[in-house]
N, C-alpha and C. Protein backbone atom coordinates (compact mmCIF):
# COMPACT_ATOMS: atom_id res chain seq x y z
N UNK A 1 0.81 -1.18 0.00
CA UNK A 1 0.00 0.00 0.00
C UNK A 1 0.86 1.25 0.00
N UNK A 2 0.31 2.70 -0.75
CA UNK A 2 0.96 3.56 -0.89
C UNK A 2 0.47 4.81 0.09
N UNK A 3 1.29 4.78 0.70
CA UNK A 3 0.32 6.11 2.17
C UNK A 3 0.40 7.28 1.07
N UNK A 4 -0.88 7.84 1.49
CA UNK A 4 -1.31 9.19 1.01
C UNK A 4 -0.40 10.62 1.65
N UNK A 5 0.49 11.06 0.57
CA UNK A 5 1.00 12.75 0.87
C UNK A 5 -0.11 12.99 1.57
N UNK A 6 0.68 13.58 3.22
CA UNK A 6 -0.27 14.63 3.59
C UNK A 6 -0.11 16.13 3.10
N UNK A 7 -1.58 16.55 3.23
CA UNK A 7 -1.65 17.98 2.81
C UNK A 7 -0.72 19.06 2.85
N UNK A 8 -0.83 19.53 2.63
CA UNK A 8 0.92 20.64 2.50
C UNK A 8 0.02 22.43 2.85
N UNK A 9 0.51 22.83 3.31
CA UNK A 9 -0.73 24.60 3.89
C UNK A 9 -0.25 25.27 2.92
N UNK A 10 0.88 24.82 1.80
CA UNK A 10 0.59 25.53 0.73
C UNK A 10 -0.09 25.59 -0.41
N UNK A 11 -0.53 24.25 -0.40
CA UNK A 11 -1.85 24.14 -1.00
C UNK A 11 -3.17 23.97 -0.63
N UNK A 12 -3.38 24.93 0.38
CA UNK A 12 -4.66 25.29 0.90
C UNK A 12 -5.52 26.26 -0.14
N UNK A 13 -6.75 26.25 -0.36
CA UNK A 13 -7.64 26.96 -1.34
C UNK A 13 -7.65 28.40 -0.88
N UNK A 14 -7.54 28.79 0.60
CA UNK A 14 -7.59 30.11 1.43
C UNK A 14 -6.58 30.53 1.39
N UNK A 15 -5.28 29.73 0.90
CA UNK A 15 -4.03 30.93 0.43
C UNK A 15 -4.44 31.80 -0.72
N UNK A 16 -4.31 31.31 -1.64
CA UNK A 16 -4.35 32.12 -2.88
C UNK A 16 -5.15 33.72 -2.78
N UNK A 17 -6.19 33.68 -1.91
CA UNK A 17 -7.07 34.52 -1.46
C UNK A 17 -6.22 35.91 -0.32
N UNK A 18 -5.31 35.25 0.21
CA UNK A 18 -4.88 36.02 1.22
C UNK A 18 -3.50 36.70 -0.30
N UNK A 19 -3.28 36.05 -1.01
CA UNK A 19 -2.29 36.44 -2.52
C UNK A 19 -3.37 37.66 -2.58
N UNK A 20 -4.39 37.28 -3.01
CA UNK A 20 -5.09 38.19 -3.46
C UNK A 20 -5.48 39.63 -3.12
N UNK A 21 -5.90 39.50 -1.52
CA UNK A 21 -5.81 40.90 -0.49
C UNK A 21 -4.24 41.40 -0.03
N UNK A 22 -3.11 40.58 -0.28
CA UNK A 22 -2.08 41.56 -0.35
C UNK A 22 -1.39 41.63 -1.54
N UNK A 23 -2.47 41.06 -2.76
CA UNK A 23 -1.92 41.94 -3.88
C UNK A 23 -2.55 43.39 -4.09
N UNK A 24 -3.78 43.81 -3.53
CA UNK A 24 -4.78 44.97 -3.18
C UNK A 24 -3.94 45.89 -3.05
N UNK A 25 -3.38 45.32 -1.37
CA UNK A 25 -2.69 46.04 -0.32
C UNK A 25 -2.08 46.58 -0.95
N UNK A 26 -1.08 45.83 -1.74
CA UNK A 26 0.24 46.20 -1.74
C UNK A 26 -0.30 47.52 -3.11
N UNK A 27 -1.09 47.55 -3.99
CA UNK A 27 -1.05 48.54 -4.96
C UNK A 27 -1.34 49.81 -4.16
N UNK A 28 -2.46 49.46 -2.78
CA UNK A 28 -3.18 50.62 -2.10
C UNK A 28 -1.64 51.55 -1.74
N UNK A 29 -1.17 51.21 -1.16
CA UNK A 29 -0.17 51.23 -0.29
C UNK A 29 1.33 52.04 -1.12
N UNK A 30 1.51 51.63 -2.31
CA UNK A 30 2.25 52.31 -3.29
C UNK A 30 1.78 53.44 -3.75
N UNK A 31 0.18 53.17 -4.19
CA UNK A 31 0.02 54.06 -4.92
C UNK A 31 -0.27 55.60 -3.81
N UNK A 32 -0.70 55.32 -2.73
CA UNK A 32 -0.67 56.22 -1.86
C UNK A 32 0.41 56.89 -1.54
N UNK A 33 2.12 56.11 -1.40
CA UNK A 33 3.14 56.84 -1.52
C UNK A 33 3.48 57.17 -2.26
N UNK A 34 3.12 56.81 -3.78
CA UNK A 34 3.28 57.80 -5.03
C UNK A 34 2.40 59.39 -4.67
N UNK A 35 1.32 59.37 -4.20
CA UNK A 35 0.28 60.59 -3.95
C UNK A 35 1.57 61.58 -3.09
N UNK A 36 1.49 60.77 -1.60
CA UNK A 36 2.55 61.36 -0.43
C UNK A 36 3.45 61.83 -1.16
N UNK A 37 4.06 61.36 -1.95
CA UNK A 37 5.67 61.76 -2.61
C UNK A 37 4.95 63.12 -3.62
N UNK A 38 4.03 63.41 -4.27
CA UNK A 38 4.37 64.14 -5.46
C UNK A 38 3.48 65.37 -3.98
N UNK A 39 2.44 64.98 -3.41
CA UNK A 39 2.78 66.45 -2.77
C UNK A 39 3.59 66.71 -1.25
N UNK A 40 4.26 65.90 -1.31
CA UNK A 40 5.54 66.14 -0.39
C UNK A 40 6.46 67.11 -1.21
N UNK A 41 7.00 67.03 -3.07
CA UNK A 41 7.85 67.33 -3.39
C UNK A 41 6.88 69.03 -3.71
N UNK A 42 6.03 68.96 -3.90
CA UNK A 42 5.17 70.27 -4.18
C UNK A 42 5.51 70.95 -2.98
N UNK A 43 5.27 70.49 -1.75
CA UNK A 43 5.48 71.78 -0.35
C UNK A 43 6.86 72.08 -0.15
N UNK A 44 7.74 70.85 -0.18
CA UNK A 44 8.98 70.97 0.49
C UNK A 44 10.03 70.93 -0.41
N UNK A 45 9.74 70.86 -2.30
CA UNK A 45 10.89 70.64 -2.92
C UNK A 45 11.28 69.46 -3.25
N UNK A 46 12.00 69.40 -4.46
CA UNK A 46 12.30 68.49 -4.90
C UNK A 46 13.39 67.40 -4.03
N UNK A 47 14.14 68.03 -3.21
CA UNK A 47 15.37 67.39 -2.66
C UNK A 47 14.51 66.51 -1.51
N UNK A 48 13.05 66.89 -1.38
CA UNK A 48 12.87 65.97 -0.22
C UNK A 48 12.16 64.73 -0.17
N UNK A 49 12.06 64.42 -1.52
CA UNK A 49 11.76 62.93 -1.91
C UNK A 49 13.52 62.44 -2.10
N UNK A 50 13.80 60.76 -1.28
CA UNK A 50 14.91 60.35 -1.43
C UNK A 50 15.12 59.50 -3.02
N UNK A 51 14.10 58.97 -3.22
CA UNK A 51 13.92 57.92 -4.34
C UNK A 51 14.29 58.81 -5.77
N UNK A 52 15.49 58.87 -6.12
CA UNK A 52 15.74 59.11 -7.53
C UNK A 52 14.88 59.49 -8.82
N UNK A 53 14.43 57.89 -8.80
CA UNK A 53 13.79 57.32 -10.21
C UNK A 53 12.51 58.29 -9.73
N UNK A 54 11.50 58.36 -8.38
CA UNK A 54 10.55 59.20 -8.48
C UNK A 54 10.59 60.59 -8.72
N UNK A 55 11.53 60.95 -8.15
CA UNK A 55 12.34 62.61 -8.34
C UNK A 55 12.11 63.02 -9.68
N UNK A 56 13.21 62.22 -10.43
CA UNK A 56 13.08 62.66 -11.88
C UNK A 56 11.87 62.32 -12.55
N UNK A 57 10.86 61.30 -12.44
CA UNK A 57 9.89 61.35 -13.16
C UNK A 57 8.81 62.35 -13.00
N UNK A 58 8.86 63.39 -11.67
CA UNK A 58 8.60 63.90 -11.11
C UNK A 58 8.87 65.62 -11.36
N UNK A 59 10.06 65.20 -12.08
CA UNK A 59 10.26 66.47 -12.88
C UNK A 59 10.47 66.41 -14.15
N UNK A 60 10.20 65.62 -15.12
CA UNK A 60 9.75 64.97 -15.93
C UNK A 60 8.10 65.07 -16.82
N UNK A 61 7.38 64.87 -15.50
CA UNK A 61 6.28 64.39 -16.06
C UNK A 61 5.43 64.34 -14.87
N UNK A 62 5.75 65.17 -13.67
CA UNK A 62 4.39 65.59 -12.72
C UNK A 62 3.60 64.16 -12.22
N UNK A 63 2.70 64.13 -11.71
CA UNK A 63 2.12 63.30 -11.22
C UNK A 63 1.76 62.06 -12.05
N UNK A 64 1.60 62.67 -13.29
CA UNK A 64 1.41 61.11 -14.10
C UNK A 64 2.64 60.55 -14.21
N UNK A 65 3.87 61.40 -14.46
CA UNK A 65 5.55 60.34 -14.56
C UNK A 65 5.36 59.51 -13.41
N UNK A 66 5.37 59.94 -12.40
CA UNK A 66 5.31 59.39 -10.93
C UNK A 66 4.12 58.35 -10.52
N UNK A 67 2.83 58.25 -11.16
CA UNK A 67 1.52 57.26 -11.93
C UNK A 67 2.46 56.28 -12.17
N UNK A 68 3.03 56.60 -13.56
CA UNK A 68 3.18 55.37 -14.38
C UNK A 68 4.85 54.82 -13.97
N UNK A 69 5.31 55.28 -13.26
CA UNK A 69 6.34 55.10 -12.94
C UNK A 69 6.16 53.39 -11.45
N UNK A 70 5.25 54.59 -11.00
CA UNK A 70 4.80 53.12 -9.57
C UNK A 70 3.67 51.83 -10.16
N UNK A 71 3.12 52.12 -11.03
CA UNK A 71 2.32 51.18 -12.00
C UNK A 71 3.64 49.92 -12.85
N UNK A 72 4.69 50.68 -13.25
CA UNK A 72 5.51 50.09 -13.89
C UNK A 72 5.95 49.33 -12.94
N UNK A 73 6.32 49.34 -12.06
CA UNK A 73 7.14 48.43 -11.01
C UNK A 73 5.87 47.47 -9.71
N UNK A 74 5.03 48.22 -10.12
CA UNK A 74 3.95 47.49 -8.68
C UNK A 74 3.16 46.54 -9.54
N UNK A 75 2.66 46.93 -10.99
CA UNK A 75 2.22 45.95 -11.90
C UNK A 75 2.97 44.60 -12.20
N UNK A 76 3.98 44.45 -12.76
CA UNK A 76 4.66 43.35 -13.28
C UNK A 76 5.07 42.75 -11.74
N UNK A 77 5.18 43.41 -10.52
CA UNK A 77 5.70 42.71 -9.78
C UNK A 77 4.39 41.37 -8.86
N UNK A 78 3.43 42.31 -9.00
CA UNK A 78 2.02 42.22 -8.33
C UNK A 78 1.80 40.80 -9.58
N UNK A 79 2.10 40.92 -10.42
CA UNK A 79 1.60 39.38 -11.58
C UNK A 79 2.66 38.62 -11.48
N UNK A 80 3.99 38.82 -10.65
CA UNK A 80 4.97 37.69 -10.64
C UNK A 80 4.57 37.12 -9.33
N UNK A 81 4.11 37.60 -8.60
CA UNK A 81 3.74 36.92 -7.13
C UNK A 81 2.21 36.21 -7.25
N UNK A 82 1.80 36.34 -7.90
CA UNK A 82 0.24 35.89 -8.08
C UNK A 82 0.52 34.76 -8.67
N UNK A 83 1.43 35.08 -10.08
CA UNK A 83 2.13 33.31 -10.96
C UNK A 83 2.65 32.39 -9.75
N UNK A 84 3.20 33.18 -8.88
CA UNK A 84 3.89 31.80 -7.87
C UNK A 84 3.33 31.71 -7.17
N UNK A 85 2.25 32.01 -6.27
CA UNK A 85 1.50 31.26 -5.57
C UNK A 85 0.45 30.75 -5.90
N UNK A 86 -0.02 30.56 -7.58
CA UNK A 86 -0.77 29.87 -8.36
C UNK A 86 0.29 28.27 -8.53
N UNK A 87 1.51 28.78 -8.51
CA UNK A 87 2.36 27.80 -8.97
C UNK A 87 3.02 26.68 -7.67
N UNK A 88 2.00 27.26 -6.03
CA UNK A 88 3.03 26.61 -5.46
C UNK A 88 3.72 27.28 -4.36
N UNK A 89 4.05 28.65 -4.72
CA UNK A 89 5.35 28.71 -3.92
C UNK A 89 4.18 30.17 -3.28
N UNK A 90 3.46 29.84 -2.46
CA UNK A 90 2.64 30.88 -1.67
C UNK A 90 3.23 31.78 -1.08
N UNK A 91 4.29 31.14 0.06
CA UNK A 91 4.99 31.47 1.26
C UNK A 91 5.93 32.54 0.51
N UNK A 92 6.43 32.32 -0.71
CA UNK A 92 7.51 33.15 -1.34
C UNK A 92 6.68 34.46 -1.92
N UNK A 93 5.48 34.40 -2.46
CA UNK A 93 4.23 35.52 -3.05
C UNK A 93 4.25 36.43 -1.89
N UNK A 94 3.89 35.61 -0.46
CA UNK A 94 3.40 36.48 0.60
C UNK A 94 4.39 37.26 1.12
N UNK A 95 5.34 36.63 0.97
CA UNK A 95 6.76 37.65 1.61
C UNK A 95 7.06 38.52 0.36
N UNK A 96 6.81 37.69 -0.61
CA UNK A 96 7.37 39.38 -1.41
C UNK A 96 6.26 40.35 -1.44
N UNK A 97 4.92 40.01 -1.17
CA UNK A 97 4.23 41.38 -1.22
C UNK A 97 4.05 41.79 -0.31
N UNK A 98 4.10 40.99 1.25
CA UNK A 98 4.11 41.62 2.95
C UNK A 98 5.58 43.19 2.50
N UNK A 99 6.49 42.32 1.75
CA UNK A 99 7.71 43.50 1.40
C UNK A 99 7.09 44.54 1.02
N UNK A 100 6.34 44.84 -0.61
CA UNK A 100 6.58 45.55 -1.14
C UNK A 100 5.40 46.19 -0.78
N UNK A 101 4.26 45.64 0.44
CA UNK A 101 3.24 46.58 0.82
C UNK A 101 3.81 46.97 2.24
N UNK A 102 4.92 46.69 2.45
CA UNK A 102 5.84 47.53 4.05
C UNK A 102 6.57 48.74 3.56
N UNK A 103 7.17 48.31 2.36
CA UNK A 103 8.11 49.62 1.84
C UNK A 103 6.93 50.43 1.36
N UNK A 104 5.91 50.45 0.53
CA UNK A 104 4.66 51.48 0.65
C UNK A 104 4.52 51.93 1.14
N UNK A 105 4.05 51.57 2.96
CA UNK A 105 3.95 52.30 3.91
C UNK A 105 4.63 52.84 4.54
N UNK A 106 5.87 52.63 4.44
CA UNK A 106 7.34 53.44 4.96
C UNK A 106 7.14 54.79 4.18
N UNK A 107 7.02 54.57 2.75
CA UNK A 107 7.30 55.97 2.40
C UNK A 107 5.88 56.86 2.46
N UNK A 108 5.37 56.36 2.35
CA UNK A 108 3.89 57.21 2.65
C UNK A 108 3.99 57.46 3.79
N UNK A 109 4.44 57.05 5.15
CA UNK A 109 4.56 57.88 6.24
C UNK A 109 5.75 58.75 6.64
N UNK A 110 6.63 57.92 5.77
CA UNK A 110 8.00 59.30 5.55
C UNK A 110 7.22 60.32 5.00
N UNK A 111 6.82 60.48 3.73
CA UNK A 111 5.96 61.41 3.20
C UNK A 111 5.68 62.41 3.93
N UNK A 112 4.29 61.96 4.63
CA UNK A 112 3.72 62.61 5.78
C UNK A 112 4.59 63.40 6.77
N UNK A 113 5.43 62.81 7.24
CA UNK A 113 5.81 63.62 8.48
C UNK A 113 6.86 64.32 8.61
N UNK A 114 6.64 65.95 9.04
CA UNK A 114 6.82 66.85 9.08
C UNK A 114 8.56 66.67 8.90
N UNK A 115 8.94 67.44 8.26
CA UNK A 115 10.92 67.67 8.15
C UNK A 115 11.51 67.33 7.00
């Protein structure tokens, strides 16, 4: 007789779902520090956004450079984590978007606060 693989919690039906609300998160969360950043750089100047690539798109191309700039990087990344925990590798989806919806909120509250 061949004993049955037990279940594995990465292939639970209620992961993919939790993929799903911190793939949300994670756009909410960017796209809000894209907002924070372009009128952070409106009150206080350009020097007081640290992020480069937003800076210049920012002087560039105003709020939409700075749009399509966080779309470019939160899009393709947001469909590589969704492929792998369709594929399996959940635990690796969730940590990369727990990441990239923590660094969101870092800078959206850098943003915010005063200095």
């Amino acid at each position: 007789m061949v004993a049955e693989k037990p279940a594995v919690a990465s292939e639970s039906p209620v992961r993919p779902n939790i993929v799903s609300v911190l793939v949300g998160l994670t756009w909410l969360l960017q796209v809000l520090d894209g907002i924070t950043a372009v009128q952070m750089m409106q009150a206080h100047g350009l020097a007081s956004e640290l992020n480069p690539v937003v800076r210049t798109m920012f002087m560039q191309a105003g709020l939409v450079g700075v749009a399509a700039t966080k779309a470019a990087v939160a899009g393709p990344l947001s469909v590589l984590f969704a492929r792998l925990a369709r594929r399996g590798q959940v635990r690796l989806a969730r940590a990369g978007l727990l990441t990239a919806s923590i660094l969101g909120l870092i800078g959206c509250l850098s943003n915010l606060l005063p200095g």
